[in-house]
Protein backbone atom coordinates (compact mmCIF):
# COMPACT_ATOMS: atom_id res chain seq x y z
CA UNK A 1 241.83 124.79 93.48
CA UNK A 2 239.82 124.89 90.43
CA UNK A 3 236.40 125.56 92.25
CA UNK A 4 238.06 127.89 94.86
CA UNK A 5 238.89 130.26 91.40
CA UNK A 6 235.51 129.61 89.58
CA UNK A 7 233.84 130.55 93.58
CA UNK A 8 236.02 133.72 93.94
CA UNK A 9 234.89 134.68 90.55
CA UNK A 10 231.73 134.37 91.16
CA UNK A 11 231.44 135.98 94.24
CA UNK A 12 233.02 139.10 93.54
CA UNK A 13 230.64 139.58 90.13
CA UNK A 14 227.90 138.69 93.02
CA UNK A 15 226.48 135.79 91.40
CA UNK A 16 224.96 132.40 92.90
CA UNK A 17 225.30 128.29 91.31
CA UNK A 18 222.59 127.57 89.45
CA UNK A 19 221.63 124.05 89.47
CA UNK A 20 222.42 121.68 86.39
CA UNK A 21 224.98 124.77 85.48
CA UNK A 22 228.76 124.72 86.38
CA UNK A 23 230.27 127.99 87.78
CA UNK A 24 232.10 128.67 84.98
CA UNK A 25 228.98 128.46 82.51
CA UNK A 26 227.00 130.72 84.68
CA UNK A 27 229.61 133.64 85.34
CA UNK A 28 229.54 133.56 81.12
CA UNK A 29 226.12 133.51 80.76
CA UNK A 30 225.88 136.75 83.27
CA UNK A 31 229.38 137.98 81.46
CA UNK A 32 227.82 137.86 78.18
CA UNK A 33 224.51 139.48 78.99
CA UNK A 34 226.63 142.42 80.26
CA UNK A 35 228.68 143.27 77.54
CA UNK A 36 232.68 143.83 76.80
CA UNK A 37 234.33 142.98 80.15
CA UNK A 38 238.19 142.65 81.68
CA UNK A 39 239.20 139.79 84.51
CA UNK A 40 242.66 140.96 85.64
CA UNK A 41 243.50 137.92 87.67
CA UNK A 42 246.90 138.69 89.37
CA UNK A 43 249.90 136.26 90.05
CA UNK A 44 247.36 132.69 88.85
CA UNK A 45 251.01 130.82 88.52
CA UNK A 46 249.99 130.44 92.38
CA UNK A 47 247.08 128.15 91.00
CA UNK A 48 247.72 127.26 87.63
CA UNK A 49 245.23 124.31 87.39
CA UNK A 50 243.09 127.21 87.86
CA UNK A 51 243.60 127.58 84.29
CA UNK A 52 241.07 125.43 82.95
CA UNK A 53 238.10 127.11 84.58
CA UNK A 54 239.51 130.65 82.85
CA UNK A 55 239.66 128.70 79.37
CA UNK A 56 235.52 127.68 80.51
CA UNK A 57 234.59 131.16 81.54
CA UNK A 58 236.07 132.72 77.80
CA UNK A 59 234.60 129.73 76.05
CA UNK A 60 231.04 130.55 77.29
CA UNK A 61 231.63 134.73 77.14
CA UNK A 62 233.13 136.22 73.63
CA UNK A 63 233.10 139.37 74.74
CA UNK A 64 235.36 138.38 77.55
CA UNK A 65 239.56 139.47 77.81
CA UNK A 66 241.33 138.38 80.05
CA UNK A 67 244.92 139.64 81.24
CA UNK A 68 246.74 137.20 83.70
CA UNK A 69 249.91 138.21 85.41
CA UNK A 70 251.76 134.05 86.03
CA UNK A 71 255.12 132.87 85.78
CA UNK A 72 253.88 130.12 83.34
CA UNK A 73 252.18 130.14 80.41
CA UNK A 74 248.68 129.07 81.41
CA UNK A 75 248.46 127.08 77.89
CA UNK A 76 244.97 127.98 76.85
CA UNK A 77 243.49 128.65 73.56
CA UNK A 78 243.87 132.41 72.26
CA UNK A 79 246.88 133.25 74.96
CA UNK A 80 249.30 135.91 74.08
CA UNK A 81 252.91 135.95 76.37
CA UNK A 82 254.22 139.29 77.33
CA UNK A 83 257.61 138.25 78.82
CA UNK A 84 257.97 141.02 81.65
CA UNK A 85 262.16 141.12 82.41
CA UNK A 86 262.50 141.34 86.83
CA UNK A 87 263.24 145.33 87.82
CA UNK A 88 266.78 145.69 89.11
CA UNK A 89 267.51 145.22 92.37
CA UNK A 90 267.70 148.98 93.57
CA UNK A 91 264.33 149.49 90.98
CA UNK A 92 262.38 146.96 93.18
CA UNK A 93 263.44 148.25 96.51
CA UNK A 94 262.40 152.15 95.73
CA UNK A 95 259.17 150.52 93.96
CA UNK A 96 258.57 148.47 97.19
CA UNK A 97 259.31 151.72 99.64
CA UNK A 98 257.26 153.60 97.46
CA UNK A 99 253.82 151.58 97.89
CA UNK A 100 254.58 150.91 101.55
CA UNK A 101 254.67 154.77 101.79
CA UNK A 102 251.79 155.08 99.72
CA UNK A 103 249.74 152.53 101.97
CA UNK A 104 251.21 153.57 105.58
CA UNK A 105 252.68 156.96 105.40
CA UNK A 106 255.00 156.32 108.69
CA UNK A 107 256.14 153.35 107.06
CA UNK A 108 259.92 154.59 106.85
């Protein structure tokens, strides 16, 4: 799971392995060359040992945030928890209807 996260990383910042270089190491080495820079990685409770390679990628790029939507603490060094409470039942439906409309208009 780990090298499927570090690969998807890498492949949407377009970069390539380097040899004698792990994944992580390289997308900080290209992070850090490009200045201040946001991963939003959505819903990583799905992958949570996943958690290690984010820890490698901030480790090798300070100017590097990071905000991670998970329904566990990913138990890294420097994480902040921002306890979201679930919408209301009626909330989530109209949110739901809403970006089904907003993606297919003849949704409803």
């Amino acid at each position: 799971m780990q090298i499927l996260v570090a690969s998807a990383l890498a492949q949407a910042l377009g970069i390539q392995q380097v040899a004698n270089r792990t994944i992580p190491e390289v997308i900080g080495d290209y992070l850090q060359q490009s200045g201040p820079f946001l991963f939003v990685l959505d819903n990583l409770s799905r992958c949570c040992p996943a958690a290690s390679v984010v820890a490698e990628i901030l480790t090798a790029c300070s100017t590097l945030k990071v905000l991670v939507t998970s329904r566990e603490c990913l138990r890294i060094y420097g994480e902040q928890e921002f306890p979201v409470a679930p919408l209301a039942q009626d909330s989530a439906v109209q949110l739901f209807v809403q970006r089904a409309i907003a993606a297919r208009p003849n949704f409803y």
